[in-house]
Protein backbone atom coordinates (compact mmCIF):
# COMPACT_ATOMS: atom_id res chain seq x y z
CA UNK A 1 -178.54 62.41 -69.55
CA UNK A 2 -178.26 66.04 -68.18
CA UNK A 3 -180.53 67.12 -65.25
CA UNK A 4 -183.31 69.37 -65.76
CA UNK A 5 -183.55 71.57 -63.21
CA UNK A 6 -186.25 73.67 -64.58
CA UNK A 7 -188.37 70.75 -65.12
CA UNK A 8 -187.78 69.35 -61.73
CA UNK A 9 -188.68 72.77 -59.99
CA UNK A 10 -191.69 73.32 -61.52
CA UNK A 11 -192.95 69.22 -61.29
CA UNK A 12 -191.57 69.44 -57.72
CA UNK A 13 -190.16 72.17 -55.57
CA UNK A 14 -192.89 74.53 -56.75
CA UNK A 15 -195.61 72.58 -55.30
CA UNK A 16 -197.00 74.29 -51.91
CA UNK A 17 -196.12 71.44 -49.72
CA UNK A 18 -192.38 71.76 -50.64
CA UNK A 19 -192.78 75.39 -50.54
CA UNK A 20 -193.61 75.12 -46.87
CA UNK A 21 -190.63 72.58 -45.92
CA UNK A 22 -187.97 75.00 -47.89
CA UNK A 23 -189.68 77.92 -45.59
CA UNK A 24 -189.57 75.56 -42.32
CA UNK A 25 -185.85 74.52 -43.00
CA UNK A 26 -184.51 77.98 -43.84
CA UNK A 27 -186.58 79.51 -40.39
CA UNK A 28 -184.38 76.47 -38.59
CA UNK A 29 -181.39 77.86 -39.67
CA UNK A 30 -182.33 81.59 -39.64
CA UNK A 31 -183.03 80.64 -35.39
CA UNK A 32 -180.04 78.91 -35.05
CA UNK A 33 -177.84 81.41 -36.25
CA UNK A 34 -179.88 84.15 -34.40
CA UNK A 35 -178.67 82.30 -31.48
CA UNK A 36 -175.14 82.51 -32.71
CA UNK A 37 -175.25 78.26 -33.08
CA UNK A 38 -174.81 78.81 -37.11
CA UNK A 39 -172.87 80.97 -39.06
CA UNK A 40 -173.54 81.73 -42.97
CA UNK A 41 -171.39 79.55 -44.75
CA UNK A 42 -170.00 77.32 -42.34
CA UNK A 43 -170.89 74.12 -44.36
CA UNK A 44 -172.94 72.50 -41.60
CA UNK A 45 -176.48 71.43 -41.61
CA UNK A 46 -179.17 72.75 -38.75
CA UNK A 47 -180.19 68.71 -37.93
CA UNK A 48 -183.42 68.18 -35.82
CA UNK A 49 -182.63 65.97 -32.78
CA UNK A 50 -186.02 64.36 -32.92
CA UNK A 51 -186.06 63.92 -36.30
CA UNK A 52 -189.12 65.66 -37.56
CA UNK A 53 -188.32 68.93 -39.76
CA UNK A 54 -191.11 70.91 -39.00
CA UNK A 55 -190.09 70.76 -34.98
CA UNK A 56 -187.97 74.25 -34.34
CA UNK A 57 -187.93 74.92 -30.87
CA UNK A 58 -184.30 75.48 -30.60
CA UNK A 59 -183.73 72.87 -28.03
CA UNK A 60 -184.90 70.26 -30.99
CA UNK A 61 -181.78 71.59 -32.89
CA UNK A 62 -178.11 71.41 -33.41
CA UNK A 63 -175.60 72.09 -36.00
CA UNK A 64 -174.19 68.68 -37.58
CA UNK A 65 -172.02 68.20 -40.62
CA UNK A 66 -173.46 67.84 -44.02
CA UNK A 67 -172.15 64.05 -44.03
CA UNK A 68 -173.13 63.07 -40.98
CA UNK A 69 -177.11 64.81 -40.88
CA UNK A 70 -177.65 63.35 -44.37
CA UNK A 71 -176.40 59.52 -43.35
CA UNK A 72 -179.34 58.53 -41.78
CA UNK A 73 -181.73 56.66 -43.65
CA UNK A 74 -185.85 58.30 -43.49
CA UNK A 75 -189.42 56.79 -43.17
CA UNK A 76 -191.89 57.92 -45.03
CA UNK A 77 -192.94 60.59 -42.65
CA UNK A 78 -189.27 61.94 -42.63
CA UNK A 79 -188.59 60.82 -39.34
CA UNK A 80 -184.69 59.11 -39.10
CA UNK A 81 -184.83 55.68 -38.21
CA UNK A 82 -182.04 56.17 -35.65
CA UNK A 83 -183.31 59.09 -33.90
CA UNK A 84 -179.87 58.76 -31.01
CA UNK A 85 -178.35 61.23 -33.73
């Protein structure tokens, strides 16, 4: 079975509350490479220290590797469960 990305957009990513996370992540990394901590392309996640994406005081962020940021298991509240990250 093929993925339908059309269908999952528009059942999903269009929604207004996901519309608001993809804005909160992106202003993240827009901050962290406006303080020269990210570059375009560098293959590296912005990670939030404290776990909660909507946090971006710049001191609440670093740059982590895909692999590692995306490791940690979530609540539901999309906090990590081992927040020593």
């Amino acid at each position: 079975m093929t993925r339908n990305y059309k269908s999952e957009y528009r059942n999903y990513h269009s929604k207004p509350k996901q519309k608001k996370n993809r804005a909160s992540r992106n202003a993240a990394r827009a901050k962290m490479m406006k303080a020269g901590k990210a570059k375009k392309g560098d293959g590296k996640d912005v990670a939030h220290k404290n776990g909660n994406p909507k946090d971006n005081k710049l001191k609440n962020l670093k740059s982590q590797s895909k692999s590692k940021n995306r490791s940690y298991a979530r609540t539901k509240t999309a906090k990590k469960k081992n927040p020593k990250s």
